[in-house]
C-alpha atoms as a PDB file:
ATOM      1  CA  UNK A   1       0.000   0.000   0.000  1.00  0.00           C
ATOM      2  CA  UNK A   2       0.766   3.726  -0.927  1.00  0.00           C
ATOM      3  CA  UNK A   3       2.799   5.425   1.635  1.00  0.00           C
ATOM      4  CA  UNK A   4       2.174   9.345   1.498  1.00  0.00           C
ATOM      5  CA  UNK A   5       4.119  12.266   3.708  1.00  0.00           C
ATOM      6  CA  UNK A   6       2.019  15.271   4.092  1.00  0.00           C
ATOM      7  CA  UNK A   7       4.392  17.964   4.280  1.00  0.00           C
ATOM      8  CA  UNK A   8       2.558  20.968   6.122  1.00  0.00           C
ATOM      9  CA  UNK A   9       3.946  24.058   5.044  1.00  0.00           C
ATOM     10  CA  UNK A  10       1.322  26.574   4.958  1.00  0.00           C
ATOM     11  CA  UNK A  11       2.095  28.872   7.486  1.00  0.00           C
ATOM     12  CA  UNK A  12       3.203  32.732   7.750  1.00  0.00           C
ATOM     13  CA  UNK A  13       5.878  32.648   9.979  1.00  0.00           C
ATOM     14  CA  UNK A  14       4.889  35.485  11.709  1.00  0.00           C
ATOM     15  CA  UNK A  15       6.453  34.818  15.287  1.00  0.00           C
ATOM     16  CA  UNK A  16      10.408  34.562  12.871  1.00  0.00           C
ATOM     17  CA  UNK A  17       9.733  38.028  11.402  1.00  0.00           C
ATOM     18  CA  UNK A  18      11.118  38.942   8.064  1.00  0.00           C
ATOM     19  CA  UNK A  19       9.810  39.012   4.642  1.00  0.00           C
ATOM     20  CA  UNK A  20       9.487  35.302   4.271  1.00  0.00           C
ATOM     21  CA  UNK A  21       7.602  33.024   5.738  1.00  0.00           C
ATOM     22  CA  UNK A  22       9.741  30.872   8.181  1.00  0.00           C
ATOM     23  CA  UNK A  23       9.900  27.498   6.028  1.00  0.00           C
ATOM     24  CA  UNK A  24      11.228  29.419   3.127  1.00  0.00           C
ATOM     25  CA  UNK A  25      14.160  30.855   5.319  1.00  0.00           C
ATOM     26  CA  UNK A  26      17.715  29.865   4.475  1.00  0.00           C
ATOM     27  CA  UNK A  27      19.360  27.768   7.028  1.00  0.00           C
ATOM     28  CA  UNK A  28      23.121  27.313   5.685  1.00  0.00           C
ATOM     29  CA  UNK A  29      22.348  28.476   2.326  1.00  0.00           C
ATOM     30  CA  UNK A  30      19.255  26.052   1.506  1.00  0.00           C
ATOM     31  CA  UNK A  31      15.407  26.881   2.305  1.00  0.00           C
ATOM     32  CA  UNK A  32      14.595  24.910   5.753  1.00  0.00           C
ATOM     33  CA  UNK A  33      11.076  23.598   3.469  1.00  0.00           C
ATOM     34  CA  UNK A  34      13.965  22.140   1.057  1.00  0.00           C
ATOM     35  CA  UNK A  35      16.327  20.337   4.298  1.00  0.00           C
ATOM     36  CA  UNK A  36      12.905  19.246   5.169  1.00  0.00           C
ATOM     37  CA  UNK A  37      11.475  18.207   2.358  1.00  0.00           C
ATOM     38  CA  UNK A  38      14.837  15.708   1.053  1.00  0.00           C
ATOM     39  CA  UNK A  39      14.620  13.733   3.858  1.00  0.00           C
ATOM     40  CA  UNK A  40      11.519  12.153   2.781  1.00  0.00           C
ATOM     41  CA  UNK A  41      12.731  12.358  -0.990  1.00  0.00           C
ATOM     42  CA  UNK A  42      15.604   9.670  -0.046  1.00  0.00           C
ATOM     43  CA  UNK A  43      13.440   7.793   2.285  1.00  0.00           C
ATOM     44  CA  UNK A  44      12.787   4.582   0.509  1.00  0.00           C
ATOM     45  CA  UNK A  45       9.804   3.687   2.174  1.00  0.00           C
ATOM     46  CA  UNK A  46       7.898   6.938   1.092  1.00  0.00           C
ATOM     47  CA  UNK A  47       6.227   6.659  -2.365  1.00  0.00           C
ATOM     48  CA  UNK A  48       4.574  10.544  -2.619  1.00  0.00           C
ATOM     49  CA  UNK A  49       4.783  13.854  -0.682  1.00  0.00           C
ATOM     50  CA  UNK A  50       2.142  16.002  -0.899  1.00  0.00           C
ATOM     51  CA  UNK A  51       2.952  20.122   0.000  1.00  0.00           C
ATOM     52  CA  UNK A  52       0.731  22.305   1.445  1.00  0.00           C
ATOM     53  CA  UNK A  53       1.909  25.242   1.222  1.00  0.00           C
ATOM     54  CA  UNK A  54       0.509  29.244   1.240  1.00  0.00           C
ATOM     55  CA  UNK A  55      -1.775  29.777  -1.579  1.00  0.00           C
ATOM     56  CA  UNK A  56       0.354  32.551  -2.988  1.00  0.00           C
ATOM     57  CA  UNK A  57       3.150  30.352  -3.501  1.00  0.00           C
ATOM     58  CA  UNK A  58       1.966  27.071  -4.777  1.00  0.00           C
ATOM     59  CA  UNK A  59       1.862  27.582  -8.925  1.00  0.00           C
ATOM     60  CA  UNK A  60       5.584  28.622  -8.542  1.00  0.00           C
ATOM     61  CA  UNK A  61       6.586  25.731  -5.931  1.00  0.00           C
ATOM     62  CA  UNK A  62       6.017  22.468  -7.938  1.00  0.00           C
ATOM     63  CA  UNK A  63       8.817  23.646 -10.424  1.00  0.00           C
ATOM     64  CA  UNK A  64      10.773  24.658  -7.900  1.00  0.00           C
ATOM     65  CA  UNK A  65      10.727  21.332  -5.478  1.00  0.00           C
ATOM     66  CA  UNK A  66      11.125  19.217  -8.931  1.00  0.00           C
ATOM     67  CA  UNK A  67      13.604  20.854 -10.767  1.00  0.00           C
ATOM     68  CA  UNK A  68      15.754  23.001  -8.394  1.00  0.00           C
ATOM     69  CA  UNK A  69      15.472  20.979  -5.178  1.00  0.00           C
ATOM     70  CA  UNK A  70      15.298  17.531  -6.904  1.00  0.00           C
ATOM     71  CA  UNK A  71      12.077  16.362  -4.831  1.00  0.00           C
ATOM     72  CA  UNK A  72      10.868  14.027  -7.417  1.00  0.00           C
ATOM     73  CA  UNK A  73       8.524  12.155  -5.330  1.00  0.00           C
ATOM     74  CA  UNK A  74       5.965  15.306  -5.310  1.00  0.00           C
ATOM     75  CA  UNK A  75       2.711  14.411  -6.184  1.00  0.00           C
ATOM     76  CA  UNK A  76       0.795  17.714  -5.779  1.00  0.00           C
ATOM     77  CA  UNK A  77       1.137  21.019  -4.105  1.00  0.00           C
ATOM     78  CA  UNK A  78      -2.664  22.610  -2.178  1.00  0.00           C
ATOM     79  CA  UNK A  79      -2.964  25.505  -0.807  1.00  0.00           C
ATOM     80  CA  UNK A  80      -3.227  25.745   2.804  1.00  0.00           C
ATOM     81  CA  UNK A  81      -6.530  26.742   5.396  1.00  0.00           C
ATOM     82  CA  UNK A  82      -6.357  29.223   7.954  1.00  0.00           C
ATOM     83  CA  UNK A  83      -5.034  26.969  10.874  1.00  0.00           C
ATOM     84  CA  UNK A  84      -2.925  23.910  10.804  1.00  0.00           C
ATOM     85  CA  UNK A  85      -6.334  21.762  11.153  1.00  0.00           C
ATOM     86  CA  UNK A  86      -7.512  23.219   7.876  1.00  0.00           C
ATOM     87  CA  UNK A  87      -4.688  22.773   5.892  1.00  0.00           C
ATOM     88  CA  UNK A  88      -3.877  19.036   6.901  1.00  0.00           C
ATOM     89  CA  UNK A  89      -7.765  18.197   5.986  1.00  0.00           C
ATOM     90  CA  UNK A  90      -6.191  20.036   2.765  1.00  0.00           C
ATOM     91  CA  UNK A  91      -3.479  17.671   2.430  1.00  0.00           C
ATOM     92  CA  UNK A  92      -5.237  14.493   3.296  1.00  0.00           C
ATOM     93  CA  UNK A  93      -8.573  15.618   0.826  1.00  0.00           C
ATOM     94  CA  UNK A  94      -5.698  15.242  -2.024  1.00  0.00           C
ATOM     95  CA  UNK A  95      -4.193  11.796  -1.713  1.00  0.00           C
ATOM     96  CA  UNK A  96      -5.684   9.580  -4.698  1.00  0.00           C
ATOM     97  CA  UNK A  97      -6.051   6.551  -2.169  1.00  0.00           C
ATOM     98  CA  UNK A  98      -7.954   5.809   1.002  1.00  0.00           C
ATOM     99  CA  UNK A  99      -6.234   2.145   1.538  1.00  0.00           C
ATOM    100  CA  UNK A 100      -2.965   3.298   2.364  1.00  0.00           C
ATOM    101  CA  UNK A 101      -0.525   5.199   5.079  1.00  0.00           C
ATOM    102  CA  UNK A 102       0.004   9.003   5.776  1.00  0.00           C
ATOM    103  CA  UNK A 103       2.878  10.828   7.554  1.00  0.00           C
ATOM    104  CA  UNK A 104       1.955  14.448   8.680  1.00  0.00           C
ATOM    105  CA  UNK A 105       4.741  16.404   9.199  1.00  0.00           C
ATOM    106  CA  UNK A 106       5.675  20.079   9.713  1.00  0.00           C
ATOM    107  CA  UNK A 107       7.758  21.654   7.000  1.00  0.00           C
ATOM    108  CA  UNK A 108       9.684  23.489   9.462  1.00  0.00           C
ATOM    109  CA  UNK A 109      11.350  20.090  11.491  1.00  0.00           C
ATOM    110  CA  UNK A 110      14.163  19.728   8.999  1.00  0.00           C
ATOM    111  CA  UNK A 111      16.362  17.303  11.738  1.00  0.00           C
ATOM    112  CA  UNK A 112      13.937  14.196  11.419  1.00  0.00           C
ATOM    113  CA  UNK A 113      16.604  11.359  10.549  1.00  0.00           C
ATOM    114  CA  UNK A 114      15.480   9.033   7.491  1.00  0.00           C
ATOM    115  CA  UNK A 115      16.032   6.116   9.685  1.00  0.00           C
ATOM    116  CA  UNK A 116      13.415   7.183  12.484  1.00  0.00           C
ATOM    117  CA  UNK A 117      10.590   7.855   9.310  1.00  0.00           C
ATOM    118  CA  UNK A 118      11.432   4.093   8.208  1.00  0.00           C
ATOM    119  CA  UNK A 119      11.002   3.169  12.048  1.00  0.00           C
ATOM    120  CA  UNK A 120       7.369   5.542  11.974  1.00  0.00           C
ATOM    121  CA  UNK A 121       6.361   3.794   8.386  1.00  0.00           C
ATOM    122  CA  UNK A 122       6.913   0.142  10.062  1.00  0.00           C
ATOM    123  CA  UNK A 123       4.833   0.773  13.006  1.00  0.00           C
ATOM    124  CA  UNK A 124       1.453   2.581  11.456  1.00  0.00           C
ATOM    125  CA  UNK A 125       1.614  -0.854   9.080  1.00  0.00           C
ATOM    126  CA  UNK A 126       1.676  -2.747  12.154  1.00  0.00           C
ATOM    127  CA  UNK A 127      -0.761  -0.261  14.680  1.00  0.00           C
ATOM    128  CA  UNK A 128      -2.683   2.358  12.263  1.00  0.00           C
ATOM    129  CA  UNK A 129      -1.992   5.358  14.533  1.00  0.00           C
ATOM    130  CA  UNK A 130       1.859   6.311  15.516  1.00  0.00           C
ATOM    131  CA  UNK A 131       2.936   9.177  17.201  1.00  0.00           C
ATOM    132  CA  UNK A 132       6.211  10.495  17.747  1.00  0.00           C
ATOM    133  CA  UNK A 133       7.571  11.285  20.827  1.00  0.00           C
ATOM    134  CA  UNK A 134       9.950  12.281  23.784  1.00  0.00           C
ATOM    135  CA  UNK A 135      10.277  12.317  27.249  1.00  0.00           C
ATOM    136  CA  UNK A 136      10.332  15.797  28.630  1.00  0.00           C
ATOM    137  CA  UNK A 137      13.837  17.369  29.774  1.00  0.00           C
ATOM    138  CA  UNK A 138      12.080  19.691  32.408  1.00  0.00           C
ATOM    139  CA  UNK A 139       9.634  18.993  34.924  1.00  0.00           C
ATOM    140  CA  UNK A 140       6.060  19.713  34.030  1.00  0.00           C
ATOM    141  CA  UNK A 141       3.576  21.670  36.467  1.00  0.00           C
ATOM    142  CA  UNK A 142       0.025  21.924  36.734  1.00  0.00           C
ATOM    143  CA  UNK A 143      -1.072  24.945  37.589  1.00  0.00           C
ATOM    144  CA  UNK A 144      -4.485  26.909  38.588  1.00  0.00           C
ATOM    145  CA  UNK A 145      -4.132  30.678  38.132  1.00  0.00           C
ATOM    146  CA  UNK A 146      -0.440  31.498  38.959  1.00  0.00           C
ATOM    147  CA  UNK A 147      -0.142  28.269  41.521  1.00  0.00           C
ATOM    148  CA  UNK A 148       1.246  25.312  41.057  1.00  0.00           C
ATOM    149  CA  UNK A 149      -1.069  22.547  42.069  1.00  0.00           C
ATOM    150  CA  UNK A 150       0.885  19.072  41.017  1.00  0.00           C
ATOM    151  CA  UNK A 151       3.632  17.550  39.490  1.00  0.00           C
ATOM    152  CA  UNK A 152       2.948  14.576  37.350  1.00  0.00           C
ATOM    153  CA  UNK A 153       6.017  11.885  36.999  1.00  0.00           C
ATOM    154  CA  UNK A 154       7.663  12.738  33.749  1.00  0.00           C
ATOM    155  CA  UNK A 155       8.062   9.325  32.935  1.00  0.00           C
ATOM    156  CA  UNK A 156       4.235   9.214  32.050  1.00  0.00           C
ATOM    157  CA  UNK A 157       4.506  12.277  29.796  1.00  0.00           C
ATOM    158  CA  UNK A 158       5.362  12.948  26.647  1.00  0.00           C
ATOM    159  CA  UNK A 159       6.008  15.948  24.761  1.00  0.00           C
ATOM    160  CA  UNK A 160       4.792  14.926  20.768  1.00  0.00           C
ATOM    161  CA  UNK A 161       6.623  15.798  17.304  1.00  0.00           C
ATOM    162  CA  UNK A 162       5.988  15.205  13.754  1.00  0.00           C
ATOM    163  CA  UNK A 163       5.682  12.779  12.018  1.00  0.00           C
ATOM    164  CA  UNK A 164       2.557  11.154  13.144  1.00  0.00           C
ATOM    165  CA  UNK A 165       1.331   8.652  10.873  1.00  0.00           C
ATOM    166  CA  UNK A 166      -2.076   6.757  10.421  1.00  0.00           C
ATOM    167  CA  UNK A 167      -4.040   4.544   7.721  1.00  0.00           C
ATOM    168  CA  UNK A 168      -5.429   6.862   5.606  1.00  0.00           C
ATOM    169  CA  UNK A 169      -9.479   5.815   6.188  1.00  0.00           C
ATOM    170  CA  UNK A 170      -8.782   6.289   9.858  1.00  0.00           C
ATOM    171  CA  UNK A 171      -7.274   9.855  10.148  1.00  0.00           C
ATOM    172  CA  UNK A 172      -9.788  11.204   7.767  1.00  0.00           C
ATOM    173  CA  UNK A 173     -12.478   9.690   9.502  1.00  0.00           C
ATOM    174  CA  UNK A 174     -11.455  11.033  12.799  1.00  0.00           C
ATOM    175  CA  UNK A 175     -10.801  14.953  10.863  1.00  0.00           C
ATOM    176  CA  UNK A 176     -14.297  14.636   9.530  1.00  0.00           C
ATOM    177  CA  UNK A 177     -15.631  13.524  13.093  1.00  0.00           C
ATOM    178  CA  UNK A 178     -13.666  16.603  14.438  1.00  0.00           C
ATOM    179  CA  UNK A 179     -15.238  19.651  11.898  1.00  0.00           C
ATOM    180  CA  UNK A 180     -18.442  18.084  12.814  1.00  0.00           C
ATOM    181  CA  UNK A 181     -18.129  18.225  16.382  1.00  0.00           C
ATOM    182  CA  UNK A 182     -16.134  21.289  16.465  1.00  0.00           C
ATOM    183  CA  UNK A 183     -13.257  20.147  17.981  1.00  0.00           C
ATOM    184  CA  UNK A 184      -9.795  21.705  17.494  1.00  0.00           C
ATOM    185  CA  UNK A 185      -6.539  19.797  18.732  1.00  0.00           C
ATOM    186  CA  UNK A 186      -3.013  21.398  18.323  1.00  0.00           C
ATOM    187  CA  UNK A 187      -2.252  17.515  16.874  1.00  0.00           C
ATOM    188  CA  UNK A 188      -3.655  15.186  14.703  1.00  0.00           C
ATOM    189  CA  UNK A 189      -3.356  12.285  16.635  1.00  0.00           C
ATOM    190  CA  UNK A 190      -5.958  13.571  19.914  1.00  0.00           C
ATOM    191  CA  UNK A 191      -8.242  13.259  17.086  1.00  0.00           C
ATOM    192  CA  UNK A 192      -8.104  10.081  16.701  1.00  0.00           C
ATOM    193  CA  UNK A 193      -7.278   9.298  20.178  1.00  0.00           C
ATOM    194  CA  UNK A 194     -11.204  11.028  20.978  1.00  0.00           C
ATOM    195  CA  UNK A 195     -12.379   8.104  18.875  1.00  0.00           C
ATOM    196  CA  UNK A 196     -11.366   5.723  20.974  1.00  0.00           C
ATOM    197  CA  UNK A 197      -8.362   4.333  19.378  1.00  0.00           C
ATOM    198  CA  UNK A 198      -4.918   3.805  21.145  1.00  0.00           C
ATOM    199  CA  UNK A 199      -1.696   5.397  19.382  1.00  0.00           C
ATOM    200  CA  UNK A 200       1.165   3.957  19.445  1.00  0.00           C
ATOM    201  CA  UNK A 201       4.571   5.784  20.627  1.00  0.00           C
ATOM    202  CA  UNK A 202       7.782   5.686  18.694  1.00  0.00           C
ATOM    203  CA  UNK A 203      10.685   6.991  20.778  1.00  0.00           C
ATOM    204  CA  UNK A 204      11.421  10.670  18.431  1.00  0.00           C
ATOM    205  CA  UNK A 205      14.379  12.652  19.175  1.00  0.00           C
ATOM    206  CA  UNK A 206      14.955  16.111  21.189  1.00  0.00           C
ATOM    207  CA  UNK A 207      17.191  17.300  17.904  1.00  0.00           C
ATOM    208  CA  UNK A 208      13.772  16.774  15.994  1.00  0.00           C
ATOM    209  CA  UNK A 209      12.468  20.388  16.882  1.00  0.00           C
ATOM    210  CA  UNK A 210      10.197  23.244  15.190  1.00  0.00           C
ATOM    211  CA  UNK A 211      12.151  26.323  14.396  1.00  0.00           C
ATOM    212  CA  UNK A 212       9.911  29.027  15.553  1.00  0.00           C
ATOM    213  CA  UNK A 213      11.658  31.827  16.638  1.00  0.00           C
ATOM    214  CA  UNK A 214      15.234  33.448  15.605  1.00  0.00           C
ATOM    215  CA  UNK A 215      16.496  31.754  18.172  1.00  0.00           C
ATOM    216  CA  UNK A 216      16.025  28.215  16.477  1.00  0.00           C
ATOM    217  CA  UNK A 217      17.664  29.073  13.735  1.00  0.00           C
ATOM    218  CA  UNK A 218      20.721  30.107  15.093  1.00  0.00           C
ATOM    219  CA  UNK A 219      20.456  26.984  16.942  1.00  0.00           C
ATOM    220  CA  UNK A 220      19.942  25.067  13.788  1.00  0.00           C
ATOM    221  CA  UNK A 221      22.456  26.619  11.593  1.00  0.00           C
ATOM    222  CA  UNK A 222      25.211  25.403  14.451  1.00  0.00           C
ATOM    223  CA  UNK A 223      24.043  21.991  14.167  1.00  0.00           C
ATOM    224  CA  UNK A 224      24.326  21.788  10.562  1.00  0.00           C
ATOM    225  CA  UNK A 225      27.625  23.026  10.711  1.00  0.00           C
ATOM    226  CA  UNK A 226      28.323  20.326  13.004  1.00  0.00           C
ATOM    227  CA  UNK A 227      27.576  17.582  11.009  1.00  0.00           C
ATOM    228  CA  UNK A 228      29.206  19.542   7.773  1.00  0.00           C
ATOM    229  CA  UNK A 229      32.701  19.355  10.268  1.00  0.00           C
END
């Protein structure tokens, strides 16, 4: 069966500043979309990517991915909704197949090693529902107002990343059960979680970050250059 990475990449980038929006940013002289997007381009066990990507920008991108960034696996390139819910449901209302796997997975984690999305593409096959994960390095508080009320054990947390992967039938299924209901998660995976179904954790990695702010991309320029030494 088809195995298709949603590459979400629709956002403004507002919180980086500048003129560009933060995926199309250079990190060490290449966009962070592009870092992003060849790791699932030499992934053998990916067979299509799918872009969604700001609406302004998507007749100009397919040449661009194919012929100057090599991404031959691109299927298509949609244009993105006004929050990430929207322009996943975007994404996953253009795959040609309903009988197959997805990876979802923000344009703006460029650090996610091949060999961890072969490890995420071997357990949805086996489980339907992965999510991607790591144990947090601080301790987590609950709080009420401006006191803090408990502590929960952080071996029974996790703090989630990208990809998270599912069969195709079930993660639309649980989007179309969300829009209905009108309930908005900041992942996809509580969606299908709310319908009842278990999802299974694959140990991610802390270098596997977002780059949100200025700060991450100084951050992730001086890991790059690490690896380059």
């Amino acid at each position: 069966m088809l195995v298709t990475a949603i590459i979400v990449a629709a956002g403004s980038g507002k919180r980086i500043g500048g003129r560009l929006p933060k995926q199309f940013l250079s990190l060490l002289g290449k966009p962070i979309l592009q870092h992003t997007l060849e790791k699932f381009q030499v992934c053998d066990d990916i067979n299509k990517i799918v872009l969604v990507a700001p609406q302004d920008m998507c007749s100009e991108l397919p040449g661009v991915c194919r012929e100057q960034w090599h991404i031959e696996k691109l299927s298509r390139v949609v244009p993105g909704g006004a929050e990430r819910p929207d322009s996943v449901w975007a994404g996953l209302s253009a795959l040609d197949h309903t009988d197959g796997y997805v990876l979802i997975h923000d344009g703006v984690r460029p650090f996610i090693r091949v060999e961890k999305i072969v490890e995420i593409v071997a357990a949805v096959k086996k489980y339907d529902a992965v999510v991607v994960g790591v144990t947090p390095n601080d301790t987590i508080k609950i709080i009420k107002g401006q006191f803090a009320v408990e502590t929960p054990a952080r071996n029974s947390l996790v703090q989630v990343q990208t990809p998270q992967a599912f069969h195709v039938d079930l993660i639309k299924k649980a989007y179309t059960r969300a829009f209905r209901d009108g309930f908005v998660a900041t992942d996809d995976a509580a969606l299908v979680e709310r319908m009842g179904k278990g999802v299974f954790l694959v140990r991610g990695d802390h270098l596997n970050f977002k780059i949100t702010s200025p700060e991450d991309l100084k951050i992730a320029e001086m890991l790059l250059q690490k690896q380059d030494d």
